[in-house]
N, C-alpha and C. Protein backbone atom coordinates (compact mmCIF):
# COMPACT_ATOMS: atom_id res chain seq x y z
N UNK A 1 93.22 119.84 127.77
CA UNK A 1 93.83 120.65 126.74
C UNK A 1 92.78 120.91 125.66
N UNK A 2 92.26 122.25 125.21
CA UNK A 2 91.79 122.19 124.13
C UNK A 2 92.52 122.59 122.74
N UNK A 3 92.01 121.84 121.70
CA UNK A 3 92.99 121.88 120.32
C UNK A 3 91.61 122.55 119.83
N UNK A 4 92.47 123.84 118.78
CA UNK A 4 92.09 124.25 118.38
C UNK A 4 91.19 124.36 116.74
N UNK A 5 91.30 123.12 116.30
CA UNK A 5 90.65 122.81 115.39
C UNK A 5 90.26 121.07 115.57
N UNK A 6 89.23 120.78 114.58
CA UNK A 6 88.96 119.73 114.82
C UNK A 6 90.00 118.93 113.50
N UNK A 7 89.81 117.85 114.56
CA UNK A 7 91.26 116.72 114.02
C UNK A 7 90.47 115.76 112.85
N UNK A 8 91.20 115.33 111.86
CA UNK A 8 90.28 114.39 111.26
C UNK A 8 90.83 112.64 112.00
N UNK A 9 90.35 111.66 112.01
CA UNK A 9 90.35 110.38 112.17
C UNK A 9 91.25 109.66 111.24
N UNK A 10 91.57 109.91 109.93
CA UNK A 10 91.96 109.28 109.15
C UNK A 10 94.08 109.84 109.24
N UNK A 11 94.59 109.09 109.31
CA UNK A 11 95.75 109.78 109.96
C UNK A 11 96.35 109.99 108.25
N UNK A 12 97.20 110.96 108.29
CA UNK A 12 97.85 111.37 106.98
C UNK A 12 99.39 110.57 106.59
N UNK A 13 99.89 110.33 105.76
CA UNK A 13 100.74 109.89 105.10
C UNK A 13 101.83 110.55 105.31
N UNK A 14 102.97 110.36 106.12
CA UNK A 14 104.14 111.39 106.37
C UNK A 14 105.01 111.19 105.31
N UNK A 15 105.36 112.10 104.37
CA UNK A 15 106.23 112.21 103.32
C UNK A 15 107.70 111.29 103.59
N UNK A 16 108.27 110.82 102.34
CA UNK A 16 109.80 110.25 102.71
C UNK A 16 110.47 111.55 103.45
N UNK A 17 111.63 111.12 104.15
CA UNK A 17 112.34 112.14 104.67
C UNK A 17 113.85 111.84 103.74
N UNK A 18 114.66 113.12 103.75
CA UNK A 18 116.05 112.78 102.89
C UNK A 18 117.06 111.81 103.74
N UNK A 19 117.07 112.14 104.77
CA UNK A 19 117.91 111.22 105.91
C UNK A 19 117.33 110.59 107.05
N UNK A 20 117.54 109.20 107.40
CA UNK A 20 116.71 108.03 108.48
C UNK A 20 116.98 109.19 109.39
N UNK A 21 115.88 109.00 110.56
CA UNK A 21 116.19 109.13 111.33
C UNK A 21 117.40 109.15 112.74
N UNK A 22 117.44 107.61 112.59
CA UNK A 22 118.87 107.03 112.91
C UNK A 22 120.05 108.20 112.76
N UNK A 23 120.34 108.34 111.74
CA UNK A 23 121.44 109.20 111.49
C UNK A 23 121.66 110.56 112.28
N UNK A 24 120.14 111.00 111.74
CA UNK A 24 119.93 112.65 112.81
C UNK A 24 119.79 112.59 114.25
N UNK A 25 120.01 111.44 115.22
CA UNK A 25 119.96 111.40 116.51
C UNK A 25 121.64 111.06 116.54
N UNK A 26 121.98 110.11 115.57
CA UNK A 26 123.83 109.52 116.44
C UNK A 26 124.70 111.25 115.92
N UNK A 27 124.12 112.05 114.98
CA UNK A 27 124.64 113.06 114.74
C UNK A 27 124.55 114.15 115.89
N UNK A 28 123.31 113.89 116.44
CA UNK A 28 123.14 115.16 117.17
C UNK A 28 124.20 114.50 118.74
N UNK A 29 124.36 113.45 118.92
CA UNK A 29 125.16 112.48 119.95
C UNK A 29 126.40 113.23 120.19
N UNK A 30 126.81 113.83 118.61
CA UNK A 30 128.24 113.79 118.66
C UNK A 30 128.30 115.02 118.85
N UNK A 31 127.34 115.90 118.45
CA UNK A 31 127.83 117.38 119.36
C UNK A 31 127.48 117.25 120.18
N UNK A 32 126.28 117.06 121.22
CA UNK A 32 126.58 116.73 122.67
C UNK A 32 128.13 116.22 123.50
N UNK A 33 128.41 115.04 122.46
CA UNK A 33 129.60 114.44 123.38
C UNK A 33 130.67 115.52 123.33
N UNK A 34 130.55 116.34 121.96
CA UNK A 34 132.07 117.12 121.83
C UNK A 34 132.14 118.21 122.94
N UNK A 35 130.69 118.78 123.91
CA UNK A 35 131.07 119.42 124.94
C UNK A 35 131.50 118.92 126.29
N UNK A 36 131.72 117.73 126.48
CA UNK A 36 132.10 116.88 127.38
C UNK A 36 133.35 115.82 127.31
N UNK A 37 134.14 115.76 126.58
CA UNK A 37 134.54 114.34 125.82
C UNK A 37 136.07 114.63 126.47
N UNK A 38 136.30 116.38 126.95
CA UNK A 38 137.97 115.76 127.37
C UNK A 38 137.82 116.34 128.67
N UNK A 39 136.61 116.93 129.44
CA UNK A 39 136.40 116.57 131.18
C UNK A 39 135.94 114.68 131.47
N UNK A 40 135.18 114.26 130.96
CA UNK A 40 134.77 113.03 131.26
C UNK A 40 136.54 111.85 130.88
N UNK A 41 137.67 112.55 130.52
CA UNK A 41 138.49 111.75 130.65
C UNK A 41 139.39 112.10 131.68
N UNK A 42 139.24 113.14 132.69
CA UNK A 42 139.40 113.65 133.85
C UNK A 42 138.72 112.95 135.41
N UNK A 43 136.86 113.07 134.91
CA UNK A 43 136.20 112.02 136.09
C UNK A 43 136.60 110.81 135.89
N UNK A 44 137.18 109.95 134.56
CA UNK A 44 137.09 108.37 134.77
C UNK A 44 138.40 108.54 135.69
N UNK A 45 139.41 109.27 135.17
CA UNK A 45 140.49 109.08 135.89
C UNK A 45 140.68 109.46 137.38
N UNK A 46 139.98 110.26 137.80
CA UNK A 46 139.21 110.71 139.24
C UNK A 46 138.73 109.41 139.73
N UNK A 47 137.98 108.65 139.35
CA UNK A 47 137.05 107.65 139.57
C UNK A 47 137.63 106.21 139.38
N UNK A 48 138.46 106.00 138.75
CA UNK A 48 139.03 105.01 138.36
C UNK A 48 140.73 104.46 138.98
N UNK A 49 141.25 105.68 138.65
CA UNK A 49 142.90 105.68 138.87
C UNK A 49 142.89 106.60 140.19
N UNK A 50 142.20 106.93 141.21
CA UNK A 50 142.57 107.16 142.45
C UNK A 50 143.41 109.13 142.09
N UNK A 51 143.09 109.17 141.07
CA UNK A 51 143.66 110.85 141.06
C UNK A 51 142.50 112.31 141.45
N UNK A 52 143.43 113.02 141.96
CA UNK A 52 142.25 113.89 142.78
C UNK A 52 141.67 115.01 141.51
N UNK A 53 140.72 114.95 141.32
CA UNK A 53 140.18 116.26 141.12
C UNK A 53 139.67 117.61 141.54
N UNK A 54 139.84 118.55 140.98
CA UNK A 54 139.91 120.04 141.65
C UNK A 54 138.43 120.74 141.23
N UNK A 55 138.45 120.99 139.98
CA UNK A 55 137.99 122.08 139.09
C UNK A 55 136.46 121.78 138.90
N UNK A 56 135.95 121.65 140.15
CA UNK A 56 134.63 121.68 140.28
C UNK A 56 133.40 122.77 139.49
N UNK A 57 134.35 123.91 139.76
CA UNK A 57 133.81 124.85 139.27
C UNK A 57 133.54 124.75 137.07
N UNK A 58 134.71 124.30 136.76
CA UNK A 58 134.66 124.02 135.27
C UNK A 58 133.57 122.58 135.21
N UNK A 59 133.51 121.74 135.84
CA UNK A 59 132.53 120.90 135.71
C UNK A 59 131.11 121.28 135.65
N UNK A 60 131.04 122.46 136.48
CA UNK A 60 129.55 122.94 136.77
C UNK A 60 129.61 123.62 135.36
N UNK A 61 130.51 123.78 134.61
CA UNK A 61 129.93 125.31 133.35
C UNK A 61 130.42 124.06 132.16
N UNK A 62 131.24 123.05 132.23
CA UNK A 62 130.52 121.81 131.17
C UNK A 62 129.16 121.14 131.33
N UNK A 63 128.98 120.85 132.34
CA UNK A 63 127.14 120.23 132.57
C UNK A 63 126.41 121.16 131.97
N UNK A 64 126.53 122.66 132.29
CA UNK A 64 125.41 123.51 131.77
C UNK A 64 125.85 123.61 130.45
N UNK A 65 126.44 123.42 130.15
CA UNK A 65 127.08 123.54 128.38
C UNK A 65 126.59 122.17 127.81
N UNK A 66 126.40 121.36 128.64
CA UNK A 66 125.89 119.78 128.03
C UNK A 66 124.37 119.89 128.45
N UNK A 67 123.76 120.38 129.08
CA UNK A 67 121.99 120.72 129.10
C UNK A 67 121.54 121.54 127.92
N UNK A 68 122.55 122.93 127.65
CA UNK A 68 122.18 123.63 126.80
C UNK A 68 121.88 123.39 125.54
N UNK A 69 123.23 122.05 125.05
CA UNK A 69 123.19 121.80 123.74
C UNK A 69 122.21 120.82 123.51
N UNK A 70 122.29 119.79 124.57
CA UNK A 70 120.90 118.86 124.52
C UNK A 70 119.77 119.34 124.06
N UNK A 71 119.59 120.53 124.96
CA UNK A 71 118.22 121.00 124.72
C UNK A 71 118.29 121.66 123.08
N UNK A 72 119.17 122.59 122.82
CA UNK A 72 119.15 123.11 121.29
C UNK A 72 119.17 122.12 120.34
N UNK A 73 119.88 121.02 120.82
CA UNK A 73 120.05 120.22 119.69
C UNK A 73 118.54 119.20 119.06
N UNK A 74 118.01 119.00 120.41
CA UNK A 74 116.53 118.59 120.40
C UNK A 74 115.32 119.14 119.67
N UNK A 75 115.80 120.50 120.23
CA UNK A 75 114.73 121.25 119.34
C UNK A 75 114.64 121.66 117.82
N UNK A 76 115.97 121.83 117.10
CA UNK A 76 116.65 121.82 115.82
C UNK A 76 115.81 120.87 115.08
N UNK A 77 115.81 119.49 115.87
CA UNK A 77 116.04 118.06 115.15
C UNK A 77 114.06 117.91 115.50
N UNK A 78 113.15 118.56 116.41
CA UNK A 78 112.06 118.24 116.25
C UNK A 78 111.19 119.59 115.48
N UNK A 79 112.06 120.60 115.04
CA UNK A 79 111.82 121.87 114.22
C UNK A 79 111.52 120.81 112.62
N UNK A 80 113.23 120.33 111.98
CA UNK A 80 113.24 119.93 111.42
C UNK A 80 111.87 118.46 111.11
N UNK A 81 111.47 117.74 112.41
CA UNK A 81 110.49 116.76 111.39
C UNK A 81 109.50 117.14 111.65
N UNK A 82 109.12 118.79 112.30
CA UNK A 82 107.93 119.40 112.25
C UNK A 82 107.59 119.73 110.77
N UNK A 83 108.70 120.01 110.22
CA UNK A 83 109.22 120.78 109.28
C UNK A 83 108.69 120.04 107.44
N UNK A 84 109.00 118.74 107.88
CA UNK A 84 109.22 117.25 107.19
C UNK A 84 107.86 116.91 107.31
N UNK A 85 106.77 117.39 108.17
CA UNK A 85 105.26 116.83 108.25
C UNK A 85 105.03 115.83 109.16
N UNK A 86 106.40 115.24 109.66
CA UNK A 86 106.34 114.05 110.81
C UNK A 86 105.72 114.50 112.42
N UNK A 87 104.89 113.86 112.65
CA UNK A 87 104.11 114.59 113.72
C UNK A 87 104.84 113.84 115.22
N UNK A 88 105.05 112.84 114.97
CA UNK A 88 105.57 111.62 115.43
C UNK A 88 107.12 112.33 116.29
N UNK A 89 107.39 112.82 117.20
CA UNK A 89 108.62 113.88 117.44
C UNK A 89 108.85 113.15 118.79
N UNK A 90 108.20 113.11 119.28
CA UNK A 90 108.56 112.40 121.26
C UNK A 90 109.77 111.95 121.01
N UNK A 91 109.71 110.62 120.95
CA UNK A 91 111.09 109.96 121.27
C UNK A 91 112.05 110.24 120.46
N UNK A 92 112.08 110.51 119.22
CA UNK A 92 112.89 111.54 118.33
C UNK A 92 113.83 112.51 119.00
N UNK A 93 112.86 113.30 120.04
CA UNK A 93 113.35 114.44 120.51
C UNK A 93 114.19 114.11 121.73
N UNK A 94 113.92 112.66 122.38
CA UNK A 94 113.91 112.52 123.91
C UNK A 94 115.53 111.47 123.32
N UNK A 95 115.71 110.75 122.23
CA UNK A 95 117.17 110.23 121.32
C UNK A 95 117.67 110.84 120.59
N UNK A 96 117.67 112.01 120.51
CA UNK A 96 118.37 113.29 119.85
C UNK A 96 119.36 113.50 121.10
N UNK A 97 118.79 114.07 122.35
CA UNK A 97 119.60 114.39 123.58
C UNK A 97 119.88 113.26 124.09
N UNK A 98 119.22 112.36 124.52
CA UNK A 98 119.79 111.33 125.00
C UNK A 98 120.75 110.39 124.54
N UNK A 99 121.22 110.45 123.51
CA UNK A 99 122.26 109.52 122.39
C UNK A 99 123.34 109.83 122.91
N UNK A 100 124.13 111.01 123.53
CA UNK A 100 125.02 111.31 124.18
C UNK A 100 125.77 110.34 124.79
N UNK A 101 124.51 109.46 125.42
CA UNK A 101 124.95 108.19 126.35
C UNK A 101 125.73 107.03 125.55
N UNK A 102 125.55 107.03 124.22
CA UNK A 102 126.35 106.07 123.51
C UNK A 102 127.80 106.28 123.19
N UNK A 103 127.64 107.84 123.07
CA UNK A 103 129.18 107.89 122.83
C UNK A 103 130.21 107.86 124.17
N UNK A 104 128.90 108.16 125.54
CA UNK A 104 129.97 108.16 126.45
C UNK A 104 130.55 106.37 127.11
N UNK A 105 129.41 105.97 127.10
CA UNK A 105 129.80 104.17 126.53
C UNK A 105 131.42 103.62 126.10
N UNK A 106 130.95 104.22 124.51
CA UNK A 106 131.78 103.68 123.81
C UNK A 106 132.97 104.43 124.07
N UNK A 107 132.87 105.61 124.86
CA UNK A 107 134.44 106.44 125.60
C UNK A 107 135.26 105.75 126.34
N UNK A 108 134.05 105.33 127.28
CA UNK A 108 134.30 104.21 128.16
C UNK A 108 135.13 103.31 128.18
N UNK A 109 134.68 102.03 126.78
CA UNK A 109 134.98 101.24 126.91
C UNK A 109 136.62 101.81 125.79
N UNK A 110 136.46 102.45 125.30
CA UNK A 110 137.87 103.42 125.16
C UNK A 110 138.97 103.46 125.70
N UNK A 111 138.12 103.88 126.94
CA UNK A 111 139.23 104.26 128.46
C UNK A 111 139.26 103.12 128.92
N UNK A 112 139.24 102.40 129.03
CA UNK A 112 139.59 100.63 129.43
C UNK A 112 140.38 100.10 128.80
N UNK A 113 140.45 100.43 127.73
CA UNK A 113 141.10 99.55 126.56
C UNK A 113 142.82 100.03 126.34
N UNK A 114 142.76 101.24 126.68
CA UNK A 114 143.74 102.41 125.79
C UNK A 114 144.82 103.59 127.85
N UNK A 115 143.73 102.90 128.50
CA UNK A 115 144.03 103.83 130.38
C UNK A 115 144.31 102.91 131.03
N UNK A 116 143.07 101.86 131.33
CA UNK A 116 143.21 101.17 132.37
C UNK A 116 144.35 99.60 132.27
N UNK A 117 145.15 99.93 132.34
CA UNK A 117 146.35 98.76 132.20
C UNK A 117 146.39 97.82 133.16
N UNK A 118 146.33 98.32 134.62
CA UNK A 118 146.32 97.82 135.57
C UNK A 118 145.20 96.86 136.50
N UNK A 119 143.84 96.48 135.12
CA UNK A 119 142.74 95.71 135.64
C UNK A 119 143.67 94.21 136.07
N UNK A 120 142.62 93.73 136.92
CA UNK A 120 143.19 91.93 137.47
C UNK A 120 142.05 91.19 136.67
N UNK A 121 142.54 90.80 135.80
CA UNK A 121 141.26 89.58 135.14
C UNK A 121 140.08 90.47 134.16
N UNK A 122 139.40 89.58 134.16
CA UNK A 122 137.88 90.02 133.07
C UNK A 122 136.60 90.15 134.23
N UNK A 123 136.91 89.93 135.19
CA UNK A 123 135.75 90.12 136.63
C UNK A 123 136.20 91.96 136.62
N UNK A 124 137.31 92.28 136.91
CA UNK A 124 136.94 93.62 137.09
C UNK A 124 136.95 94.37 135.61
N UNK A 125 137.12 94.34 134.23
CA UNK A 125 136.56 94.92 133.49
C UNK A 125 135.24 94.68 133.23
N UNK A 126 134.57 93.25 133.72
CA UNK A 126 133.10 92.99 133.43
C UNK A 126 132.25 93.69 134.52
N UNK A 127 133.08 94.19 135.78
CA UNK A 127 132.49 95.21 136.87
C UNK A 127 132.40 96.91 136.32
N UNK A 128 133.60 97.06 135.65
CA UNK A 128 133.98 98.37 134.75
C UNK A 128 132.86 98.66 134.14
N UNK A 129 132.93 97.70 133.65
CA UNK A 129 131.71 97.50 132.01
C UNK A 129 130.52 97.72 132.55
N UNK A 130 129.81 97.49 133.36
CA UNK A 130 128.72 97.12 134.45
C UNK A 130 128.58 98.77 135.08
N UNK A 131 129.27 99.11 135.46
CA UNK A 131 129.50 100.72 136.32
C UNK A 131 128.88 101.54 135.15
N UNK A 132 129.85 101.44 134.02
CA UNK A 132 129.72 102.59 132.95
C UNK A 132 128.30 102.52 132.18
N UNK A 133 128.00 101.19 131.75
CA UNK A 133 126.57 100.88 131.57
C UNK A 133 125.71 101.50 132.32
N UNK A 134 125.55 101.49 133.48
CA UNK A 134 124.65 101.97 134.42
C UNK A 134 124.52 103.81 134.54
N UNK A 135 125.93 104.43 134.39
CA UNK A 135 126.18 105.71 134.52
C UNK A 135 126.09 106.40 132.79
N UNK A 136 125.90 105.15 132.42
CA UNK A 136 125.19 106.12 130.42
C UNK A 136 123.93 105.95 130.67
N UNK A 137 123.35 104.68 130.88
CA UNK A 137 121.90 105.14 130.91
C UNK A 137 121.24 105.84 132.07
N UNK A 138 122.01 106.34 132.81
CA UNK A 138 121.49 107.33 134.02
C UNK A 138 121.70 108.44 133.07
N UNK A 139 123.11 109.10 132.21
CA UNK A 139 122.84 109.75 130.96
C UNK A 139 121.94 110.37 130.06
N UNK A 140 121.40 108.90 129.57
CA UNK A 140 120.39 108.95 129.11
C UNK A 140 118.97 108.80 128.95
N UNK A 141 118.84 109.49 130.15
CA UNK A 141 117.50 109.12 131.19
C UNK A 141 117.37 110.91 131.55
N UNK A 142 118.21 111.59 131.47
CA UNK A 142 118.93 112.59 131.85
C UNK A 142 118.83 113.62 130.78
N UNK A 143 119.81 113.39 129.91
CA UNK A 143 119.75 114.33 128.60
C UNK A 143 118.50 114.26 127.94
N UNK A 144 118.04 112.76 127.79
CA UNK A 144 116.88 113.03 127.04
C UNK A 144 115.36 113.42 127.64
N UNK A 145 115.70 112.80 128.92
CA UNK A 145 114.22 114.16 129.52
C UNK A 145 114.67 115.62 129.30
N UNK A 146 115.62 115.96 129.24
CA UNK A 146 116.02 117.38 128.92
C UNK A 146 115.60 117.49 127.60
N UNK A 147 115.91 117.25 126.64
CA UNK A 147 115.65 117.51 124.88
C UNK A 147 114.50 117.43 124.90
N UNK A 148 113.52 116.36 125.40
CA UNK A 148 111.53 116.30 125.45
C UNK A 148 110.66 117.53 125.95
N UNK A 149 111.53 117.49 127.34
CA UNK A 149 110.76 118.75 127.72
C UNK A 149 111.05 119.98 126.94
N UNK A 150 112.29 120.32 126.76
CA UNK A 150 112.53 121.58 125.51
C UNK A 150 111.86 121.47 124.56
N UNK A 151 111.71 120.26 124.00
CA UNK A 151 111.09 120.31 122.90
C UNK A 151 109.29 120.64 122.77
N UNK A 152 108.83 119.84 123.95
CA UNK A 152 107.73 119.99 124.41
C UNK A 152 106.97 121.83 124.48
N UNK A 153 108.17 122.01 125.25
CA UNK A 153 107.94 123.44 125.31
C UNK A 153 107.93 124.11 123.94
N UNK A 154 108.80 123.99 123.17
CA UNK A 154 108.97 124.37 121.88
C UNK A 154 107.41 124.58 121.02
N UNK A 155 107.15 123.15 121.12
CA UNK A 155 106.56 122.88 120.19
C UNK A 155 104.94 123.53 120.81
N UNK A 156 104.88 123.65 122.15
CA UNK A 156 103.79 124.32 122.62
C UNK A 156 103.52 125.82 122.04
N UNK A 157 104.78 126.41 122.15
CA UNK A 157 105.08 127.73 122.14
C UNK A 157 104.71 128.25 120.25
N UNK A 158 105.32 127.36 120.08
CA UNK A 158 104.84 127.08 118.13
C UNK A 158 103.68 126.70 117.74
N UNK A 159 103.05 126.52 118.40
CA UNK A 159 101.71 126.08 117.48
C UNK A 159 100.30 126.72 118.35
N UNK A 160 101.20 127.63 119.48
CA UNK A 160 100.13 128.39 120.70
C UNK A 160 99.98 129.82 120.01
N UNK A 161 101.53 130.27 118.88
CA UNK A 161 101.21 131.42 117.94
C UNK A 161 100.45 131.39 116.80
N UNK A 162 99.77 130.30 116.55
CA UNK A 162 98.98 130.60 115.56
C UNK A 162 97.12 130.26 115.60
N UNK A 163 96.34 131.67 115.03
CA UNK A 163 95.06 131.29 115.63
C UNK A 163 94.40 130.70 114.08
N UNK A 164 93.24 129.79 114.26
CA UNK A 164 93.16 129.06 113.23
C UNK A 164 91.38 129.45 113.13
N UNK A 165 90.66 129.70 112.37
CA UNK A 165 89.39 130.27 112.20
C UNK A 165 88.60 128.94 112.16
N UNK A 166 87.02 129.03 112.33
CA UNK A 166 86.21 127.99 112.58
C UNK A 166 86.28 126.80 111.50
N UNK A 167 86.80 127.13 110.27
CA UNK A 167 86.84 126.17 109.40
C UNK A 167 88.22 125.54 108.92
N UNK A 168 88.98 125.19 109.82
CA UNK A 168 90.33 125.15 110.26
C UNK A 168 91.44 125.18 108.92
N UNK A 169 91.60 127.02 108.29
CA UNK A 169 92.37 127.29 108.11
C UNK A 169 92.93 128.17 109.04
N UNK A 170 94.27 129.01 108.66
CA UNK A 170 95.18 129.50 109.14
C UNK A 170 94.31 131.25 108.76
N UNK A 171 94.14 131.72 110.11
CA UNK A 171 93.31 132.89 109.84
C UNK A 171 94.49 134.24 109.83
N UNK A 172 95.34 134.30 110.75
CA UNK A 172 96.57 135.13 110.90
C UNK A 172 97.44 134.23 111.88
N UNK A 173 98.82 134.36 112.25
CA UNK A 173 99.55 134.03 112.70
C UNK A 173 100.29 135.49 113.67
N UNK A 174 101.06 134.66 114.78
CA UNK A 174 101.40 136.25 115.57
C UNK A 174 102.50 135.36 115.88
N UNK A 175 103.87 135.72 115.87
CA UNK A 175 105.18 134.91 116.51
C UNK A 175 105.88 134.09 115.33
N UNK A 176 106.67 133.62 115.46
CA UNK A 176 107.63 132.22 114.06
C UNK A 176 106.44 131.31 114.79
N UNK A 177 106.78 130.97 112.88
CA UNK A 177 106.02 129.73 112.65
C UNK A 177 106.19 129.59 111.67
């Protein structure tokens, strides 16, 4: 890869930000989850309670509605600490989309608590528990390679519009930025 200006060694001081981080990833969680939150109480019950499901076709246009927002929501949130001077964006971007997986977790253990009436003992909710664990962080292994690479791309696409002259200022710009 060549970068187009030379970098200095001494790394810079990233300004306070108004809100932790923390906050701007479980936020971006919750619009992710809100495009999924009343099909995924359809698959547990598919998956769980032995009831058939049909509507394959609406599943396929919530998934792409849950890639889409991942990805927008990723890029928003690594615009913003481009924005903020934070250079630092990877995993930012890759727990922005991927946080999804917490709320579907805690749906989870929701739907256990509030659906599943009919468990035998604490062996099969500690099997429950065990399933859903495994199928959030497949989640979030999932969404958030989705939000990285968007973002990735993003951030290529943003900083590939601007040409920078031998003494690394900003000589003209062509595209947002």
């Amino acid at each position: 890869m060549h970068y187009p200006i030379r970098t200095s060694e001494i790394p810079r001081e990233i300004p306070a930000r108004k809100y932790p981080s923390w906050l701007l990833v479980l936020g971006a969680g919750t619009l992710s989850f809100g495009t999924i939150f009343i099909e995924l109480f359809f698959i547990l019950s598919s998956i769980w309670l032995g009831r058939f499901y049909y509507v394959f076709g609406f599943l396929l246009v919530v998934f792409l509605l849950l890639l889409i927002v991942c990805a927008e929501v990723s890029v928003v949130l690594t615009y913003m600490h481009l924005c903020a001077e934070d250079w630092q964006w990877w995993w930012k971007a890759f727990y922005a989309s991927g946080s999804v997986a917490l709320y579907v977790f805690l749906y989870s253990i929701n739907y256990l608590v509030f659906d599943l009436k009919g468990l035998n003992g604490p062996a099969s909710a500690i099997l429950y528990l065990g399933y859903s664990l495994i199928v959030a962080i497949a989640i979030m292994i999932s969404t958030g390679t989705i939000g990285f690479l968007t973002s990735l791309y993003f951030v290529q696409y943003l900083y590939s519009s601007v040409e920078i002259d031998s003494k690394g200022i900003f000589a003209k710009s062509h595209g947002p930025v």
